[in-house]
C-alpha atoms as a PDB file:
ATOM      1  CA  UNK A   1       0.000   0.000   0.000  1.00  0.00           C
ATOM      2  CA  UNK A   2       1.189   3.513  -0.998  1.00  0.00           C
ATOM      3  CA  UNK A   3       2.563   6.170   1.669  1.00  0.00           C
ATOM      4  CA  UNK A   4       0.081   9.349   1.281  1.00  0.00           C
ATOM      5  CA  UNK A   5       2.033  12.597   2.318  1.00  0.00           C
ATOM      6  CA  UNK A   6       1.544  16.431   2.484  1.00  0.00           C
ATOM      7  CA  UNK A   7       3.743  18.462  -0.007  1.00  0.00           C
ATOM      8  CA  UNK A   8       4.153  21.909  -0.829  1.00  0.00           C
ATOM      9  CA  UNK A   9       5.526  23.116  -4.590  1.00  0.00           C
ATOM     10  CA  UNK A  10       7.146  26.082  -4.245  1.00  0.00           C
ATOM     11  CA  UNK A  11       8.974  28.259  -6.612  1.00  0.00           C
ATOM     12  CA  UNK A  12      12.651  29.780  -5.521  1.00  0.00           C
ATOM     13  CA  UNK A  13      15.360  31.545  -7.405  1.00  0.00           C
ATOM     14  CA  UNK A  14      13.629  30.402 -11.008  1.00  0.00           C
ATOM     15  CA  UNK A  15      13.200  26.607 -10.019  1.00  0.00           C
ATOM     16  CA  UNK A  16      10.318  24.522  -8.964  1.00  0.00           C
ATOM     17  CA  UNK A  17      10.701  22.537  -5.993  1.00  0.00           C
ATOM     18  CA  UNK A  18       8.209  20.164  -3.748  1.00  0.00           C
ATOM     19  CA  UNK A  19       9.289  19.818  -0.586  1.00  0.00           C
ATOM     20  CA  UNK A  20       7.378  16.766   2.240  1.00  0.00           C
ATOM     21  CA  UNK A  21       5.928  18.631   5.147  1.00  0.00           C
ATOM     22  CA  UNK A  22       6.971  15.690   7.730  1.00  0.00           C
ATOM     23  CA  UNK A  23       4.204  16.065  10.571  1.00  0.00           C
ATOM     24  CA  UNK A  24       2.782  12.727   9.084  1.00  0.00           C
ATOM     25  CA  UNK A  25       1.924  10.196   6.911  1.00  0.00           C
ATOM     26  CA  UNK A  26      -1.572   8.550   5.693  1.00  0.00           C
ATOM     27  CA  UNK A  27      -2.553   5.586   4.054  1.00  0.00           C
ATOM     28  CA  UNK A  28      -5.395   7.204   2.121  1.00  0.00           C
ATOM     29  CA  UNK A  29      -5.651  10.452  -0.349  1.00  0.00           C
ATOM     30  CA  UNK A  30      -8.528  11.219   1.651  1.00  0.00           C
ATOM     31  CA  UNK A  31      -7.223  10.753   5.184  1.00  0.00           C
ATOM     32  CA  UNK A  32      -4.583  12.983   4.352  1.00  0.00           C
ATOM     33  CA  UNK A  33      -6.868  15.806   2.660  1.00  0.00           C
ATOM     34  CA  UNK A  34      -8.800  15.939   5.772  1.00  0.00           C
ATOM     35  CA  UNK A  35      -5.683  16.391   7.888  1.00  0.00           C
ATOM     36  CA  UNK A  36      -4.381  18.806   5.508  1.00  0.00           C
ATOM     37  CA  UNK A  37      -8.293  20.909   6.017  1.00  0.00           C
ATOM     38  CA  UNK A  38      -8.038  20.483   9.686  1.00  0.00           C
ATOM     39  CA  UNK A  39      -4.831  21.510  10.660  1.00  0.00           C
ATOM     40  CA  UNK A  40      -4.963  23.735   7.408  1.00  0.00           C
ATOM     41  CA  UNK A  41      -3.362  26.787   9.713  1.00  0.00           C
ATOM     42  CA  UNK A  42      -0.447  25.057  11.351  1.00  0.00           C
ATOM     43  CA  UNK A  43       1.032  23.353   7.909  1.00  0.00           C
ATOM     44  CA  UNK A  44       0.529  26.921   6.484  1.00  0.00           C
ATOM     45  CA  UNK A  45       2.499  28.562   9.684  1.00  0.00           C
ATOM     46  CA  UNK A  46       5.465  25.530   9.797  1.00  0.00           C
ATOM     47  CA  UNK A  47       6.067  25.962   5.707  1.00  0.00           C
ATOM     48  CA  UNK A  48       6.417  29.728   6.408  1.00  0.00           C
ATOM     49  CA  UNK A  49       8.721  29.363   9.087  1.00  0.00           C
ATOM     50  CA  UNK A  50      10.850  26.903   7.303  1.00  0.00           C
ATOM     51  CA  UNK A  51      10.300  29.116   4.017  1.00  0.00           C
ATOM     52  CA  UNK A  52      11.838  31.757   5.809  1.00  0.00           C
ATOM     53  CA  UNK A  53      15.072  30.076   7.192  1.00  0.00           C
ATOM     54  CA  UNK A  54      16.147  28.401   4.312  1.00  0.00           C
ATOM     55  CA  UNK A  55      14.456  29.857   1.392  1.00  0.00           C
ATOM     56  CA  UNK A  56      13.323  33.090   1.947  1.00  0.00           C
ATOM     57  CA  UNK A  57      12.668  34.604  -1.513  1.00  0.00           C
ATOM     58  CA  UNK A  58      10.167  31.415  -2.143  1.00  0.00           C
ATOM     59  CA  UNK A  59       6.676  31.195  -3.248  1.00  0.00           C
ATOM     60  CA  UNK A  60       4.042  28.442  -2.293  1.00  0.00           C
ATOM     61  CA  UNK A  61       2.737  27.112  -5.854  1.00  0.00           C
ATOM     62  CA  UNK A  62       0.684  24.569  -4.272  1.00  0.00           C
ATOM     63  CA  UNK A  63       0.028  22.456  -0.766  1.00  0.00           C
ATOM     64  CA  UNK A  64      -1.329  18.918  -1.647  1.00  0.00           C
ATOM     65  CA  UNK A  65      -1.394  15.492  -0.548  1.00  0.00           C
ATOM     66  CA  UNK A  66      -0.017  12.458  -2.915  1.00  0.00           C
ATOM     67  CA  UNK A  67       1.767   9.182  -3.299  1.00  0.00           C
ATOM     68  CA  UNK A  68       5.217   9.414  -1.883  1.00  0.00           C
ATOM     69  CA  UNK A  69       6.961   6.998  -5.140  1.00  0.00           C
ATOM     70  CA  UNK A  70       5.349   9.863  -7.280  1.00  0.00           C
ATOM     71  CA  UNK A  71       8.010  12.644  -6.093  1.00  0.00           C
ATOM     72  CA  UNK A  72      11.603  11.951  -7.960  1.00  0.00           C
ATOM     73  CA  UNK A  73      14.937  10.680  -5.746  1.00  0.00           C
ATOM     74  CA  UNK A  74      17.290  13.707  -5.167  1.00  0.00           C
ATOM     75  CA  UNK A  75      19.554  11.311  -6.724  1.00  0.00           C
ATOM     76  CA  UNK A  76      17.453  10.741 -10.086  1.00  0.00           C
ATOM     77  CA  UNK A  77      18.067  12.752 -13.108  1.00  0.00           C
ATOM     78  CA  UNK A  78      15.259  13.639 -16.012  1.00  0.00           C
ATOM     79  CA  UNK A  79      15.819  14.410 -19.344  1.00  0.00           C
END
């Protein structure tokens, strides 16, 4: 069974990025959707305050939920 997790796509210094917000994991879309509409405030806060130390010229895109195996290895290389 797939791991469901909360990302945010963000846009920094001309590159798209999605980044895993790590408060949890879910084992359906829609268990993690209705995490992601309760605690809807706190993700926001937490991705501003990490936006902020590491990356702060960044822009949220997006804030979803999906299949971890979807996102690419760090190590893998498109073309």
């Amino acid at each position: 069974m797939a791991t469901i997790v909360i990302y945010a796509t963000i846009f920094v210094a001309g590159i798209v990025s999605v980044i895993e917000y790590k408060g949890d994991t879910f084992i359906t879309n829609e268990d993690c959707i209705k995490y992601l509409q309760t605690y809807n405030d706190h993700i926001n806060e937490s991705l501003q305050d990490h936006l902020n130390k590491k990356e702060k010229d960044a822009t949220v895109l997006f804030i979803g939920c999906s299949e971890r195996s979807r996102f690419i290895d760090g190590n893998d290389q498109t073309t």
